[in-house]
C-alpha atoms as a PDB file:
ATOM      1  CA  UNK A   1      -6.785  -7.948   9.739  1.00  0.00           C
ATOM      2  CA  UNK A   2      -2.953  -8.839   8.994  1.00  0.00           C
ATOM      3  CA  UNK A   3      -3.410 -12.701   8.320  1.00  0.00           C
ATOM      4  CA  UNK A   4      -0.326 -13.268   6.141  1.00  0.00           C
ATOM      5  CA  UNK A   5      -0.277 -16.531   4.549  1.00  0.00           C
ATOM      6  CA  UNK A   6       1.981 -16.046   1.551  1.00  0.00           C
ATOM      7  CA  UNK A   7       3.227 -13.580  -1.084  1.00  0.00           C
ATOM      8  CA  UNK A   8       0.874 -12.378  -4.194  1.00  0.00           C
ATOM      9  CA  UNK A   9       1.249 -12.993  -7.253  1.00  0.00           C
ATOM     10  CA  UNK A  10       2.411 -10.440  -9.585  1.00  0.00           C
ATOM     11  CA  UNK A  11      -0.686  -8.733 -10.430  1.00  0.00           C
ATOM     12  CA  UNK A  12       0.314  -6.253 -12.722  1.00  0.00           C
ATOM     13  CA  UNK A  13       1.727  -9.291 -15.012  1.00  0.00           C
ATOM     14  CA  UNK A  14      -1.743 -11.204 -14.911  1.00  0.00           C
ATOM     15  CA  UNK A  15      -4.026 -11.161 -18.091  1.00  0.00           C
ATOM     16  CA  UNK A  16      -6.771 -10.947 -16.033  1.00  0.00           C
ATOM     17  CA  UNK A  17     -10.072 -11.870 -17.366  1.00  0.00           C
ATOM     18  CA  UNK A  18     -13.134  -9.468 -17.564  1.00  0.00           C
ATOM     19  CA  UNK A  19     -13.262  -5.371 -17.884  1.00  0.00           C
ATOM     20  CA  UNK A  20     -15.036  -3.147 -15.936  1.00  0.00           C
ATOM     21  CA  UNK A  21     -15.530   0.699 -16.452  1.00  0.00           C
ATOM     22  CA  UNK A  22     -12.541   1.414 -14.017  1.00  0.00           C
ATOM     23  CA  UNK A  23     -14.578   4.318 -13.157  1.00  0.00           C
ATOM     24  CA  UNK A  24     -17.501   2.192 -11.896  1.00  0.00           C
ATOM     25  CA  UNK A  25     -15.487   0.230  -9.508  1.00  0.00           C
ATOM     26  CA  UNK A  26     -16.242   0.502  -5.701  1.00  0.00           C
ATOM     27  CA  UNK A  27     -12.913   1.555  -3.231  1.00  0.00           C
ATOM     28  CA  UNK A  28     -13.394   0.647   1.018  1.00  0.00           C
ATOM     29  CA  UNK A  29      -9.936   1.444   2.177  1.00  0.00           C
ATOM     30  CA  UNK A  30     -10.484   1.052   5.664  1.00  0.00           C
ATOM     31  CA  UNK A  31      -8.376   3.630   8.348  1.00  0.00           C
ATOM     32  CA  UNK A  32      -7.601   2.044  11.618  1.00  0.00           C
ATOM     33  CA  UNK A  33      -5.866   4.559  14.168  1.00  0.00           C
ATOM     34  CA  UNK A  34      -3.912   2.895  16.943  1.00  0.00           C
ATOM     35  CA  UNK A  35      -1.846   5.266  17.528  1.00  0.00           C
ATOM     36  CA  UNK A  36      -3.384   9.169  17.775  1.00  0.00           C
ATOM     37  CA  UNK A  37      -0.298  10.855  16.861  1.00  0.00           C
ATOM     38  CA  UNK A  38      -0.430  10.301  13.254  1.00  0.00           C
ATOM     39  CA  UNK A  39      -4.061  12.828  13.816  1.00  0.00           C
ATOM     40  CA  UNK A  40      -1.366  15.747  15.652  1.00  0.00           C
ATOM     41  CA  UNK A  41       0.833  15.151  12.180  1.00  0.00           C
ATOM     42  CA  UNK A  42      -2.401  15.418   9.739  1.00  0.00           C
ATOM     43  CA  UNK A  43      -5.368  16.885  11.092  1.00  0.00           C
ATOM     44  CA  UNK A  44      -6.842  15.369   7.786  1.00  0.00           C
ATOM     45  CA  UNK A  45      -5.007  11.746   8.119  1.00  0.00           C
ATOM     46  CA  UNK A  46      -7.933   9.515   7.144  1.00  0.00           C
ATOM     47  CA  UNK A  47      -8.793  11.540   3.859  1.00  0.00           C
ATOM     48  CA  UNK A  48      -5.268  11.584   2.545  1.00  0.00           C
ATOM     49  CA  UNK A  49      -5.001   8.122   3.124  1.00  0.00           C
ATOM     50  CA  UNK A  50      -7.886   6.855   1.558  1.00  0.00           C
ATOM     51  CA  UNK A  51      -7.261   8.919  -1.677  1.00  0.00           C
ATOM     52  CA  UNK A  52      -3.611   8.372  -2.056  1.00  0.00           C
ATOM     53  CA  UNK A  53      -4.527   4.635  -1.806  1.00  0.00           C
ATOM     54  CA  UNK A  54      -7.158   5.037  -4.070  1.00  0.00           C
ATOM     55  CA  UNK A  55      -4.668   7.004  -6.630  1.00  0.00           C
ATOM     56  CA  UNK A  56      -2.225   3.814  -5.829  1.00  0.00           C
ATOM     57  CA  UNK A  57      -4.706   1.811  -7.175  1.00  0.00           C
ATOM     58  CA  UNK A  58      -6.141   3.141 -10.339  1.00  0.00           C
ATOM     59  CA  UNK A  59      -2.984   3.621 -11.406  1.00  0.00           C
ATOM     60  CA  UNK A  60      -1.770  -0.453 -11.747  1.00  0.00           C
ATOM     61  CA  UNK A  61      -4.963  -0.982 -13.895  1.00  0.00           C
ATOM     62  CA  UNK A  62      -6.797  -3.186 -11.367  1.00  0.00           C
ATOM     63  CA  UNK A  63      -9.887  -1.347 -10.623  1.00  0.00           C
ATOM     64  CA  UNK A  64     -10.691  -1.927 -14.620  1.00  0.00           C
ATOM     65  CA  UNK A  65     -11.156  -5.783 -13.742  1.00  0.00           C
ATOM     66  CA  UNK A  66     -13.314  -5.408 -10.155  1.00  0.00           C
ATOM     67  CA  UNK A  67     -16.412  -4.046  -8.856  1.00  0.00           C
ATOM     68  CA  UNK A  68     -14.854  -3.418  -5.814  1.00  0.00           C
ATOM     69  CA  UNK A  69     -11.984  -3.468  -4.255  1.00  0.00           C
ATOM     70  CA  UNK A  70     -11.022  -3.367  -0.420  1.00  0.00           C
ATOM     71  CA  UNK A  71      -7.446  -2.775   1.246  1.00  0.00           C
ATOM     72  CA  UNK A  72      -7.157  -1.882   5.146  1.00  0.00           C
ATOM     73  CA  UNK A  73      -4.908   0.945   6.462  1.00  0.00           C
ATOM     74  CA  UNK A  74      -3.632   0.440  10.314  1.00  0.00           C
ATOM     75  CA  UNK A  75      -1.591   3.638  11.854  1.00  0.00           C
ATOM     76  CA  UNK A  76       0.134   2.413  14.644  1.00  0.00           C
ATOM     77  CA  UNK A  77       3.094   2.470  16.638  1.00  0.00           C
ATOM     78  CA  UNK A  78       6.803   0.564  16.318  1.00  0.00           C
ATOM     79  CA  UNK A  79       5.918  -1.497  19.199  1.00  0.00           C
ATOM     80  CA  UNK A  80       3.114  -3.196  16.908  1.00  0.00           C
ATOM     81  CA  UNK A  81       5.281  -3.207  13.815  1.00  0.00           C
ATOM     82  CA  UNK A  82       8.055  -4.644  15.111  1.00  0.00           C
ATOM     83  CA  UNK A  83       5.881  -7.745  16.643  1.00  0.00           C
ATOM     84  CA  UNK A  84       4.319  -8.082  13.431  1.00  0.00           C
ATOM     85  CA  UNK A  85       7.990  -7.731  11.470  1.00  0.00           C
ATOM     86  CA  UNK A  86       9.432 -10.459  13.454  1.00  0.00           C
ATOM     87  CA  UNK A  87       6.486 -12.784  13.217  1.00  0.00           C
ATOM     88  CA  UNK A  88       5.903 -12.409   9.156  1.00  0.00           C
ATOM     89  CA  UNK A  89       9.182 -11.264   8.293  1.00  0.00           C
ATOM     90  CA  UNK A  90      12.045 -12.932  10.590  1.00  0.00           C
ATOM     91  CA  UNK A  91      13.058  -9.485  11.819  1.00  0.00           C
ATOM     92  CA  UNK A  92      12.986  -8.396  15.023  1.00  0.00           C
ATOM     93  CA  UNK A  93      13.196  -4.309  14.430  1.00  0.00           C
ATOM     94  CA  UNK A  94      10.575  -1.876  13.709  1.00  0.00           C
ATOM     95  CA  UNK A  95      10.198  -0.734  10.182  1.00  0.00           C
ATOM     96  CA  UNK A  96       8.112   2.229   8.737  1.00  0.00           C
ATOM     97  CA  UNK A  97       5.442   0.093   6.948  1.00  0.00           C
ATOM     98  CA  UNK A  98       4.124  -3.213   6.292  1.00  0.00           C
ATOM     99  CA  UNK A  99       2.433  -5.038   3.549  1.00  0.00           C
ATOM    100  CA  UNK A 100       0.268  -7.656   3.683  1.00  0.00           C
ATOM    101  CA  UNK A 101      -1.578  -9.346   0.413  1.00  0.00           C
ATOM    102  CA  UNK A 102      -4.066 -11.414   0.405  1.00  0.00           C
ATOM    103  CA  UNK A 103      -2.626 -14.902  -0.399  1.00  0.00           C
ATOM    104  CA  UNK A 104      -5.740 -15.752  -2.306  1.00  0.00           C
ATOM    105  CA  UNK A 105      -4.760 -13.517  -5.287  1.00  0.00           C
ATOM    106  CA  UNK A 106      -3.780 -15.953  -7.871  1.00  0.00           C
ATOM    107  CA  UNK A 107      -4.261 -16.270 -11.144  1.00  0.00           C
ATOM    108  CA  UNK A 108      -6.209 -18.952 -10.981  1.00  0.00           C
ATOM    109  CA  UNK A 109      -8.743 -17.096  -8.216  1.00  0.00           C
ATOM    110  CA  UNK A 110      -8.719 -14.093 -10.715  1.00  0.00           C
ATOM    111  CA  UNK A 111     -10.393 -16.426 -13.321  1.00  0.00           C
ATOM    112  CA  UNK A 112     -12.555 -18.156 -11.174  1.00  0.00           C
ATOM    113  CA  UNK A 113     -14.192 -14.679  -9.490  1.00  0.00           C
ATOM    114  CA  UNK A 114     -13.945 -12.446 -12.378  1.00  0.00           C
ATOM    115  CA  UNK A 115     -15.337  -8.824 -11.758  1.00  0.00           C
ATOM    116  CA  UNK A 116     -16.150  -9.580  -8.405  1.00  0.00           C
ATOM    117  CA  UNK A 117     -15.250  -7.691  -4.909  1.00  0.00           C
ATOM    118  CA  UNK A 118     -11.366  -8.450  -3.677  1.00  0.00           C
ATOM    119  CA  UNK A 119      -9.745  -7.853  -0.547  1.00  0.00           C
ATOM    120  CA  UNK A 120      -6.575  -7.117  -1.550  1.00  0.00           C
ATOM    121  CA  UNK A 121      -4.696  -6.626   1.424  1.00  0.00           C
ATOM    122  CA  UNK A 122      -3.943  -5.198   4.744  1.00  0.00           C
ATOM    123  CA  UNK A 123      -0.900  -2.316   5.324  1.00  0.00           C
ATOM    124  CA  UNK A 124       0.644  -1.086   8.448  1.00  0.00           C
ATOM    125  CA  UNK A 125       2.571   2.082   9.947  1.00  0.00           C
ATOM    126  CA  UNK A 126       4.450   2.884  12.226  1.00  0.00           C
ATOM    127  CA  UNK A 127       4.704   6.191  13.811  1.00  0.00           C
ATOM    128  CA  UNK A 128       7.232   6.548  15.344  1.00  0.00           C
ATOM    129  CA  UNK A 129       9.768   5.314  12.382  1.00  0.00           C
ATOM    130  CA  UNK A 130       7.960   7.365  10.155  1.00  0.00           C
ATOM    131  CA  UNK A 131       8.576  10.622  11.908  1.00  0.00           C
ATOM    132  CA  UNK A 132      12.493   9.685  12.708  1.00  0.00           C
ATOM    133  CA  UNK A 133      13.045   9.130   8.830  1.00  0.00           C
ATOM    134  CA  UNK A 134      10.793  12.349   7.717  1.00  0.00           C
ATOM    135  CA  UNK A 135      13.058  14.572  10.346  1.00  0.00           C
ATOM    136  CA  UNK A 136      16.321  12.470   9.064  1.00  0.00           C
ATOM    137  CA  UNK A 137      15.193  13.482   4.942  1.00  0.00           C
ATOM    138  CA  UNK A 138      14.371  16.787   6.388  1.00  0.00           C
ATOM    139  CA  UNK A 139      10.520  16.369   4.515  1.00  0.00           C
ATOM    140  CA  UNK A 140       7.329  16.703   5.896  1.00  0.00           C
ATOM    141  CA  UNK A 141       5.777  13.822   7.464  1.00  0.00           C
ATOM    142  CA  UNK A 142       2.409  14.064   5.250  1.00  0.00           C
ATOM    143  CA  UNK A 143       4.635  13.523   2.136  1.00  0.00           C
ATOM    144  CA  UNK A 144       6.824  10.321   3.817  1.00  0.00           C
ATOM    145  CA  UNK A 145       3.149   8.769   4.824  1.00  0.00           C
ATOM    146  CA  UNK A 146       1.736   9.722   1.354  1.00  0.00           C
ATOM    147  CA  UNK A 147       4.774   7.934  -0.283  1.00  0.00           C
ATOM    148  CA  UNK A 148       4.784   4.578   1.916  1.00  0.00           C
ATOM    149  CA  UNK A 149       0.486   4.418   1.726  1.00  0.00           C
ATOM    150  CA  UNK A 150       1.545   4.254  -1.937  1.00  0.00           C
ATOM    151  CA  UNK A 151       4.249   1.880  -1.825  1.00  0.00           C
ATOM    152  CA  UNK A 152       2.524  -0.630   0.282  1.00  0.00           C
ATOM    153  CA  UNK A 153      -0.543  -0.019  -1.624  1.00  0.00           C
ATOM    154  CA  UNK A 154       1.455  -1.149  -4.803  1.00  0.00           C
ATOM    155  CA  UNK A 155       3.108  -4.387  -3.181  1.00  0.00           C
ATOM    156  CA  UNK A 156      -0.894  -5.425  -2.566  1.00  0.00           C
ATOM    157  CA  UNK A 157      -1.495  -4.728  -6.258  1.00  0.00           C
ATOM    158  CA  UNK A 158       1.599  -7.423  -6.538  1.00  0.00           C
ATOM    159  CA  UNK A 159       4.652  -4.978  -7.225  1.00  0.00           C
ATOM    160  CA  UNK A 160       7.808  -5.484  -5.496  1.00  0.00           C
ATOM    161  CA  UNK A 161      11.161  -4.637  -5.699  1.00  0.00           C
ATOM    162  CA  UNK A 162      13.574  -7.562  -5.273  1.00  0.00           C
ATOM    163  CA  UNK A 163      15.008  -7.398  -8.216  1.00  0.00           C
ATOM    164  CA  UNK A 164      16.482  -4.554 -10.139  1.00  0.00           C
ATOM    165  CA  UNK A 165      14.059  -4.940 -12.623  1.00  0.00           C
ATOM    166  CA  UNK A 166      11.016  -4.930 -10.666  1.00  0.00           C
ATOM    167  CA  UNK A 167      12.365  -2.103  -8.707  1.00  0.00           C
ATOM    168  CA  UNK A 168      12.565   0.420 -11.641  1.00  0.00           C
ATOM    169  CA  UNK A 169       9.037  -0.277 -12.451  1.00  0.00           C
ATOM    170  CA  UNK A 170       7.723   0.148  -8.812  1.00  0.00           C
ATOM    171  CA  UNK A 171       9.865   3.078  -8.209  1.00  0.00           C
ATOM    172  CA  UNK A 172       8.848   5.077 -11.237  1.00  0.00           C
ATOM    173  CA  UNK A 173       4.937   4.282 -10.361  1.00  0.00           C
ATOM    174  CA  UNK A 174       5.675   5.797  -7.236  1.00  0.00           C
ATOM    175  CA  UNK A 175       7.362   8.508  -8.420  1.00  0.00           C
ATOM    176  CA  UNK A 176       4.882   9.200 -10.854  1.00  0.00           C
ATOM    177  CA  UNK A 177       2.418   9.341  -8.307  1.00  0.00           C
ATOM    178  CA  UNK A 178       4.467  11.306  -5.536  1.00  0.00           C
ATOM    179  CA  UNK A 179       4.092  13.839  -8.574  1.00  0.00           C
ATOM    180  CA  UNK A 180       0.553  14.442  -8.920  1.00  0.00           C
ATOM    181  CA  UNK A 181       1.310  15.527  -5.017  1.00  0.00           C
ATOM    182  CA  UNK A 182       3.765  17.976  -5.922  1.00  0.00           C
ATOM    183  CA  UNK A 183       6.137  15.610  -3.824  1.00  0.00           C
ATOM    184  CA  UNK A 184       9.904  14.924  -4.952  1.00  0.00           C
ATOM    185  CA  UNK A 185      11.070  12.102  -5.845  1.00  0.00           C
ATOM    186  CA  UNK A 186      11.911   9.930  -2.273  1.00  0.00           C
ATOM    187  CA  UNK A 187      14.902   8.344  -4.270  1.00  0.00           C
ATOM    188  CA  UNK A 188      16.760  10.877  -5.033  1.00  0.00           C
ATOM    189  CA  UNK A 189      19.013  11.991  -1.859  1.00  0.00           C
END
C-alpha cells in the first residue's frame, strides 16, 4: 500500500472507452486499522467507510466504465501521516488525510484495459488531527471522517482542487454528498 509514483490524471475529464451497468460493477475498499481509536469514535468505523467511499465513487461516473474497482482505506495515527507527508509531499507536519492514486491511471491505460478491475488508489488518516479539527468545528468526528473518506476518495477518482476552478467542482461533489448524510456543508464556517 501507499506507493506514490505520480499524480492521476483527471479522471472525471477522460472519455473513457467502454460502459458497464454501473450497477454491476464490483467495490473492495479495503479498511486497515492502525490505530484503534478511530473503533472508540465509531463503533461501526469499517461500514461507514466502505459505503461513504463507495457513495464517493458512483457519484464521479467511474464505476459505469469498470467491473471492479479497488481503493484501500488506512486509519492511523499523525506519527504515520506525517512520515508519509514529508516523504510524498515535502512537508514535515501531520495532516488529517492523505491521497494516493495510482500513477497508472492514464488515459492511455484506460484504453488499453477497458472494463477491467482498477486499483485506484490508497488513502490515509490520521487520528489524532482528525479529532483536534472535529473538536475545533465543534462537529462530530463521524461526520469530519465521512467528509475526508470522501474527499480523498474523489482526488483518486482524479479531482483536485488547485485551482479555483477545479475546487468549485470538487467542493460541490462533496457537498452534495455530505448531504445525502444529513451533514452540513464543511465549507461554510
Amino acid at each position: 500500500m501507499i506507493e506514490r509514483k505520480s499524480s492521476a490524471s483527471k479522471a472525471r475529464n477522460l472519455k473513457i472507452p467502454g460502459k458497464i451497468k454501473s450497477s454491476d460493477c464490483l467495490y473492495r475498499v479495503a479498511v486497515i486499522i492502525e490505530d484503534e481509536r478511530f473503533l472508540t469514535e465509531i463503533p461501526k468505523l469499517r461500514a461507514i467507510c466502505v459505503k461513504t467511499c463507495k457513495d464517493a465513487l458512483k457519484a464521479t461516473g467511474l464505476p459505469g466504465h469498470f467491473k471492479a474497482i479497488e481503493v484501500n482505506i488506512m486509519l492511523s495515527g499523525d506519527e504515520k501521516v506525517k512520515e508519509l507527508n514529508r516523504q510524498f509531499m515535502g512537508k514535515n507536519k501531520p495532516t488529517n488525510v492523505l491521497s494516493f492514486p495510482n500513477s497508472d491511471l492514464t488515459l492511455e491505460n484506460y484504453r488499453k484495459y477497458p472494463e477491467e478491475k482498477i486499483l485506484l488508489g490508497d488513502i490515509i488518516l490520521a487520528f489524532e488531527t482528525i479529532s483536534r479539527e472535529a473538536r475545533k468545528r465543534q462537529k462530530p468526528f463521524a461526520d469530519h471522517l465521512r467528509h475526508l473518506v470522501i474527499h480523498a476518495t474523489l482526488h483518486l477518482a482524479g479531482y483536485d482542487h488547485m485551482e479555483p476552478e477545479q475546487a468549485e467542482i470538487m467542493e460541490a461533489l462533496e457537498i452534495k454528498l455530505l448531504k445525502n448524510y444529513s451533514i452540513k456543508n464543511p465549507y461554510i464556517i
